[in-house]
Protein backbone atom coordinates (compact mmCIF):
# COMPACT_ATOMS: atom_id res chain seq x y z
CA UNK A 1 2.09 -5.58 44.40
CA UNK A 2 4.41 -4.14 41.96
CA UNK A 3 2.89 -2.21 39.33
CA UNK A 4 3.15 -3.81 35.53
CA UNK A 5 5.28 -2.09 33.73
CA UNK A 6 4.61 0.80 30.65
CA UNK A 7 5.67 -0.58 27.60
CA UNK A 8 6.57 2.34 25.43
CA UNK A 9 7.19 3.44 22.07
CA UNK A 10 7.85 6.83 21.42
CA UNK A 11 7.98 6.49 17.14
CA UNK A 12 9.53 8.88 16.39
CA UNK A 13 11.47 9.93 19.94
CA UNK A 14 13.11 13.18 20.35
CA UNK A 15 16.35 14.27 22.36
CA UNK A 16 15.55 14.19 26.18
CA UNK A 17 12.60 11.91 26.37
CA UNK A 18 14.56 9.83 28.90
CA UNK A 19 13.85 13.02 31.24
CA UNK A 20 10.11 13.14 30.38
CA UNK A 21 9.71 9.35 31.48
CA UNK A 22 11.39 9.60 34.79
CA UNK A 23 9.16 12.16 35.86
CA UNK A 24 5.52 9.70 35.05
CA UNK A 25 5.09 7.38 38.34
CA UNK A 26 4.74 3.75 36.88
CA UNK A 27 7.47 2.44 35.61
CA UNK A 28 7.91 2.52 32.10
CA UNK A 29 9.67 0.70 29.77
CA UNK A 30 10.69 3.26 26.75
CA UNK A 31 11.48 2.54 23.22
CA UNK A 32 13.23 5.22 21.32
CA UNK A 33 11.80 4.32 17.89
CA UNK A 34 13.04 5.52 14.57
CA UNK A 35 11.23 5.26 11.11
CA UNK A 36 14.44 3.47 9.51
CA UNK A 37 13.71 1.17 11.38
CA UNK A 38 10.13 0.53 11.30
CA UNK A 39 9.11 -2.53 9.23
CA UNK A 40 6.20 -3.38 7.03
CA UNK A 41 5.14 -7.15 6.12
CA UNK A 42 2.11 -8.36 4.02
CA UNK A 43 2.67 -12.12 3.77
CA UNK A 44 -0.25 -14.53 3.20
CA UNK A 45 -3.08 -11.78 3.52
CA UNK A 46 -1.52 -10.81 7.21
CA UNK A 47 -0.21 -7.96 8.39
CA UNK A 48 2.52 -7.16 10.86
CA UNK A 49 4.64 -3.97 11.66
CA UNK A 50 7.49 -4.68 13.24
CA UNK A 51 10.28 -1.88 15.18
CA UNK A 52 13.43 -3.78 15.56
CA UNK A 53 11.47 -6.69 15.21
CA UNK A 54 9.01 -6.12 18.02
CA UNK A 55 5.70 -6.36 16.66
CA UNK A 56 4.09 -2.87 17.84
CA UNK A 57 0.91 -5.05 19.09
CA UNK A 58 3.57 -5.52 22.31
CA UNK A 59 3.66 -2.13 23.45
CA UNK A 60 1.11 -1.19 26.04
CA UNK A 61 1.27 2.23 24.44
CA UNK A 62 3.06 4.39 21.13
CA UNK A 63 3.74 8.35 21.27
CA UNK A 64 3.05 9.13 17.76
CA UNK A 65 3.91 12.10 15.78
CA UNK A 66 4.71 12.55 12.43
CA UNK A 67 6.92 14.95 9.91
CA UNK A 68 6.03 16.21 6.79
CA UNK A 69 8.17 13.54 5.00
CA UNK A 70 6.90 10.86 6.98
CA UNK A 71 3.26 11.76 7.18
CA UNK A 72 1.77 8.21 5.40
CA UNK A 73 4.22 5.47 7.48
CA UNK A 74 2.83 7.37 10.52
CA UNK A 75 -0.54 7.13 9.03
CA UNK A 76 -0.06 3.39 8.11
CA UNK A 77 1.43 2.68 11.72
CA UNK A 78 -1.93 3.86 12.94
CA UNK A 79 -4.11 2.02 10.92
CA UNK A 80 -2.07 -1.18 12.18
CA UNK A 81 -2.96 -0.10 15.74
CA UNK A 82 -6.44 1.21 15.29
CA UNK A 83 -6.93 -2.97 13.69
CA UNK A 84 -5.36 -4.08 17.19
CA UNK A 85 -7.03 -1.68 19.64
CA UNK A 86 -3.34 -0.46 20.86
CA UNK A 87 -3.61 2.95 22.35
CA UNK A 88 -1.76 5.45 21.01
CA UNK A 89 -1.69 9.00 19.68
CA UNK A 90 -3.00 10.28 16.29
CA UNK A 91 -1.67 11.74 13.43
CA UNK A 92 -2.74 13.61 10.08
CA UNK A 93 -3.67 11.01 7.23
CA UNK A 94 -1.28 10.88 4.35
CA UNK A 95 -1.52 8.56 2.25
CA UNK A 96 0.62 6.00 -0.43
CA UNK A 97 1.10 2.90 -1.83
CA UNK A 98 1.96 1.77 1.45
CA UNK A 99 -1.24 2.93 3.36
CA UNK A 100 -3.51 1.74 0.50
CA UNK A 101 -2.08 -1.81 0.92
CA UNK A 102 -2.15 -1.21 4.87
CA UNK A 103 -5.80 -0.17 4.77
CA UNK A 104 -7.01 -3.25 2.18
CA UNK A 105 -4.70 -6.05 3.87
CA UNK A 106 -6.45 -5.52 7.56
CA UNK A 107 -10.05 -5.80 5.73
CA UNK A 108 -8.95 -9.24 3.92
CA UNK A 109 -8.45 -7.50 0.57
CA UNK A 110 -6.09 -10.08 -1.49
CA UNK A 111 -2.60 -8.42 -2.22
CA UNK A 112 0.75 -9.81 -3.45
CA UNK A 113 3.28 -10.24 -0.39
CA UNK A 114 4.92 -7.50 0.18
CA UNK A 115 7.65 -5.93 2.06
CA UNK A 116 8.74 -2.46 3.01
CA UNK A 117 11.60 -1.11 5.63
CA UNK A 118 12.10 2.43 6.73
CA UNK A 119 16.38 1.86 5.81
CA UNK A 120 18.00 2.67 2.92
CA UNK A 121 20.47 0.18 3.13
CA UNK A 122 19.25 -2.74 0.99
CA UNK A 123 21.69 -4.99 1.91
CA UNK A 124 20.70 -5.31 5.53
CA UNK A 125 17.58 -6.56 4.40
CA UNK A 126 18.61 -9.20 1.74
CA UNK A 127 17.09 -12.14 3.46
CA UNK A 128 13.79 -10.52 4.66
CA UNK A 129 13.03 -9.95 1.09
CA UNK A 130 13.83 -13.38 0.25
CA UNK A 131 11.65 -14.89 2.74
CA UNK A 132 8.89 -12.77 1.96
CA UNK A 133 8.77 -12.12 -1.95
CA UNK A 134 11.53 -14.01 -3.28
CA UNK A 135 12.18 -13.91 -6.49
CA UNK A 136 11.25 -12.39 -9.17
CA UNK A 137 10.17 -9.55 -7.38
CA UNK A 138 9.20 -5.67 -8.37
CA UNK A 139 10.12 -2.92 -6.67
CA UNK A 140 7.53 0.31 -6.51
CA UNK A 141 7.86 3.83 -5.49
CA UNK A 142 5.25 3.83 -2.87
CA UNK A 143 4.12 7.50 -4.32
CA UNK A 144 4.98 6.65 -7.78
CA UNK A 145 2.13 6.18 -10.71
CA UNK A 146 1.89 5.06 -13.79
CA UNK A 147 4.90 2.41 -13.25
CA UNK A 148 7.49 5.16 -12.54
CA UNK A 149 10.51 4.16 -10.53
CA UNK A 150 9.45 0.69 -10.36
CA UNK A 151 11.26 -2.60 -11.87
CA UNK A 152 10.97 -6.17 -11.93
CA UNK A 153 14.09 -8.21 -10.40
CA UNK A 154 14.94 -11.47 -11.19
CA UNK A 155 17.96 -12.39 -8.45
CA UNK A 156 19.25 -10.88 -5.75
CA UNK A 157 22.40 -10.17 -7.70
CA UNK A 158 20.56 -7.77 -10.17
CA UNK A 159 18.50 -6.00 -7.44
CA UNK A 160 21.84 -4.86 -5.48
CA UNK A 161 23.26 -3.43 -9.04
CA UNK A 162 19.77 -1.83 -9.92
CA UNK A 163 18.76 -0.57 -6.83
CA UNK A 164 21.47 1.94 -7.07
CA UNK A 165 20.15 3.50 -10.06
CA UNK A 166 16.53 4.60 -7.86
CA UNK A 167 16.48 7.95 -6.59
CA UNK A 168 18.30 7.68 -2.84
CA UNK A 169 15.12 9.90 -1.73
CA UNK A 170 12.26 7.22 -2.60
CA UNK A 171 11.09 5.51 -0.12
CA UNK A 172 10.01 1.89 -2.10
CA UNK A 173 8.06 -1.68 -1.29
CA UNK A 174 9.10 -5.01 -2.65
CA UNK A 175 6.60 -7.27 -3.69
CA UNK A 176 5.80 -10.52 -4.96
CA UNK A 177 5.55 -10.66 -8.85
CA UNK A 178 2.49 -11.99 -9.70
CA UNK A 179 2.55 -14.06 -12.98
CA UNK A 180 0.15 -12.84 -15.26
CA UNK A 181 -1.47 -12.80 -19.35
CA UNK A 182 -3.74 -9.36 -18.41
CA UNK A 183 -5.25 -7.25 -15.13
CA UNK A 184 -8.70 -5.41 -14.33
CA UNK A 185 -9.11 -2.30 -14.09
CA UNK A 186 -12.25 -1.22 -13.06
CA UNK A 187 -13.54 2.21 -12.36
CA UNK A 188 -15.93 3.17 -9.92
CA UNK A 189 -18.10 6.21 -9.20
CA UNK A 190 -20.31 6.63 -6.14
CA UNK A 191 -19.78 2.94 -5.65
CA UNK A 192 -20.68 1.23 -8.18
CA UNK A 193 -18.73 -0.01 -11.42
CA UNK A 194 -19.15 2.29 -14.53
CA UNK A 195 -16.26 0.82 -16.95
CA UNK A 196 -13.60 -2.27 -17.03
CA UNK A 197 -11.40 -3.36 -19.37
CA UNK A 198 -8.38 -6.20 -19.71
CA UNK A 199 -4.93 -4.85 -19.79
CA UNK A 200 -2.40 -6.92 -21.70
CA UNK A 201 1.47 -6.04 -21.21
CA UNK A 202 3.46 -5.68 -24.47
CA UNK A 203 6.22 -8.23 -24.84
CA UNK A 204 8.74 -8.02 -22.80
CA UNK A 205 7.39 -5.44 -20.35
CA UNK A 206 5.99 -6.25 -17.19
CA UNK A 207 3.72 -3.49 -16.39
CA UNK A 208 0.56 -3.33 -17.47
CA UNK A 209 0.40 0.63 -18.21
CA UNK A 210 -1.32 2.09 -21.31
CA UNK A 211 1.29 4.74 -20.72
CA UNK A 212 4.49 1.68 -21.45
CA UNK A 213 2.31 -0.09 -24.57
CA UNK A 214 -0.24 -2.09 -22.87
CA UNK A 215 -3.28 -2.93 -25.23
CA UNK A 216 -6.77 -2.55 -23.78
CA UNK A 217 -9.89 -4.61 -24.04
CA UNK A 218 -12.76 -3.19 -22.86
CA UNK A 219 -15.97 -5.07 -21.31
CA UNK A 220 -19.39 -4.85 -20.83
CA UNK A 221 -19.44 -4.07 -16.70
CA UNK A 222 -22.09 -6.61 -16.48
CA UNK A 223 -19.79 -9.16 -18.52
CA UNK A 224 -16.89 -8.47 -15.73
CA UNK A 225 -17.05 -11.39 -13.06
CA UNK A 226 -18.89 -10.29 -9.47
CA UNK A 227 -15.69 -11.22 -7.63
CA UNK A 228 -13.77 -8.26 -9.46
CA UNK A 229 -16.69 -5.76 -9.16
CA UNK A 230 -16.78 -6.27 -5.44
CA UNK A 231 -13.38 -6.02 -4.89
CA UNK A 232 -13.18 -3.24 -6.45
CA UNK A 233 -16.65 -1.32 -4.92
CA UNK A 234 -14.81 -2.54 -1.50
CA UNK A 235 -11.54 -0.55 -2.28
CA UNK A 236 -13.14 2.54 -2.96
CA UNK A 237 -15.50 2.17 0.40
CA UNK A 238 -12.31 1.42 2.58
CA UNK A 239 -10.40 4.13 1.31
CA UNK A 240 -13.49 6.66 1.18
CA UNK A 241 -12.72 7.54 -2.84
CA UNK A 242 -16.32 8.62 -4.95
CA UNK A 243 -13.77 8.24 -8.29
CA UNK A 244 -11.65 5.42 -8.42
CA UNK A 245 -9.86 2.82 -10.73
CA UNK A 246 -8.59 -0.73 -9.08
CA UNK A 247 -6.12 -2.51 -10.88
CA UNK A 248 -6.50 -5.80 -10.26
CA UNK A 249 -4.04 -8.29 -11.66
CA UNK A 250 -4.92 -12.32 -12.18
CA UNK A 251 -2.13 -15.18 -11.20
CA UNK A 252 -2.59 -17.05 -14.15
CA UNK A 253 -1.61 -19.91 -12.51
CA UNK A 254 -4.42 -19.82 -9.71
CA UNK A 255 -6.61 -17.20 -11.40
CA UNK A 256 -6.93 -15.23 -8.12
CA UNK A 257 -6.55 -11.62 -7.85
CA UNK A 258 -4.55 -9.46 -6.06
CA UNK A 259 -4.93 -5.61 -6.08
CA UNK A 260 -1.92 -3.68 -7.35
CA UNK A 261 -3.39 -0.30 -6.22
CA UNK A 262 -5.92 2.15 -6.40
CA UNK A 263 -6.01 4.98 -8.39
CA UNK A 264 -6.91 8.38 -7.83
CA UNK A 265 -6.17 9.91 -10.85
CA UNK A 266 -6.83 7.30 -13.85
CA UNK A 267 -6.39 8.23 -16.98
CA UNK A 268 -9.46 8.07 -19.28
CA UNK A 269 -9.37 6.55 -22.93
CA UNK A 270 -10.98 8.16 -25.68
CA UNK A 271 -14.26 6.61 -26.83
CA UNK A 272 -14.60 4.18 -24.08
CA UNK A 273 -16.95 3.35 -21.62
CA UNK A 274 -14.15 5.37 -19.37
CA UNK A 275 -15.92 8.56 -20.88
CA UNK A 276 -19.22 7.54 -20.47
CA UNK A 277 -18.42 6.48 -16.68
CA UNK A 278 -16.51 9.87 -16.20
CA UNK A 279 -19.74 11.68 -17.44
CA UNK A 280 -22.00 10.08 -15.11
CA UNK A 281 -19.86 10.98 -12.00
CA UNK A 282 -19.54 14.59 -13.10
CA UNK A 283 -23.21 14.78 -14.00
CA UNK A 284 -23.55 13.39 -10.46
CA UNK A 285 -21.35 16.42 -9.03
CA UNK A 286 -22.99 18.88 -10.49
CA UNK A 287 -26.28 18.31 -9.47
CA UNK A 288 -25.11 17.97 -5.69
CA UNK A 289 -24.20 21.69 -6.22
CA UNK A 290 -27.56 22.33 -8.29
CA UNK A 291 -29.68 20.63 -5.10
């Protein structure tokens, strides 16, 4: 009987691995992979991860490795194939935008459909982000915070003449612009909600930053719905975090959420319940060291 053959991916390969697989006795079937062209879709709450449009749930096996620079798509590729039970190598965890929604989307975790390819060339990609966003649309650095580098696009006319102005060393994701009058954002310490509060965008801005004019209302956590609390409990869980904020944004057409991300580093407004949560999770840090 002849043996089934290896199916492959070496992401990314090096010069001479055409040498390496002659010398292994099956027969193997070896994909050269690159990053650029590596291929990220969230569509519909599922997830798919595509090299050259090969979903990498085909491959009986993927080599791996990871530079500094590429440390979180190599990170998010595993993730993908941990959730399918592919065997493959590990690497280091870094982590992004991209990992975050990676991490969230394979646990069910409502985000707005989203696309992201390894490429720099836009253009190549025009219909792909049609089919999956369409338009409007905003583009996000995927390491960016607080709304840096990141624009809402209207037609695919306007993204090729602003896409030039982004820094050519970004790596971004284009998603689905969710329609919206306010988000959540909810922080969380040790699991469990200390503070929310209602964002509302200033006119004619789209993000929903504090830092670009968006007013504030703060509520009672046990006046914020159950459905937002335990999304957001569940994002710091999945993504191990004791101190977290979720921002969670409301179609105000359907009223369901979708997570924008989760932040590490959230800023805390004076004389807020923000303060009183922070206090509680340092109190909480301190007398770990005390014990």
């Amino acid at each position: 009987m002849t043996p089934k053959k290896l199916k492959l991916l070496v992401l990314p390969s090096v010069s001479n691995m055409d040498q390496v697989v002659k010398k292994i006795s099956l027969p193997v079937d070896l994909t050269k992979g690159r990053f650029r062209n590596i291929e990220f879709i969230f569509k519909n709450n599922q997830v798919s991860v595509l090299h050259k449009n090969i979903d990498l749930k085909n491959f009986s096996f993927v080599w791996l490795c990871s530079s500094w620079g590429s440390r979180d798509l190599a990170y998010a590729v595993q993730l993908y194939l941990d959730f399918h039970k592919i065997p493959h190598t590990h690497v280091e965890k870094g982590t992004s935008k991209l990992t975050d929604q990676m991490a969230l989307s394979l646990e069910n975790i409502p985000v707005p459909d989203t696309l992201f390819f390894g490429h720099k060339d836009v253009r190549k990609s025009l219909s792909q982000i049609q089919k999956i966003c369409g338009y409007p649309l905003v583009i996000k650095d995927i390491r960016g915070s607080r709304g840096a580098h990141s624009l809402i696009i209207n037609s695919e006319a306007e993204l090729l003449e602003k896409i030039t102005a982004l820094p050519r060393h970004k790596s971004f994701i284009f998603q689905k612009y969710i329609a919206n009058e306010y988000d959540w954002g909810i922080m969380v310490a040790n699991g469990a909600v200390v503070s929310g509060e209602k964002s509302y965008p200033c006119q004619g801005e789209f993000r929903n930053n504090t830092c670009n004019g968006a007013k504030e209302v703060f509520v009672d956590p046990l006046d914020i719905p159950q459905a937002i609390k335990e999304i957001a409990i569940k994002n710091s869980v999945l993504l191990n975090l004791s101190w977290s904020r979720s921002d969670i944004i409301i179609d105000k057409n359907t009223q369901k959420p979708y997570v924008l991300e989760v932040n590490r580093l959230p800023g805390i407004s004076a004389k807020t319940s923000e303060v009183e949560g922070a206090y509680k999770f340092l109190s909480s840090q301190i007398e770990l060291i005390e014990d």
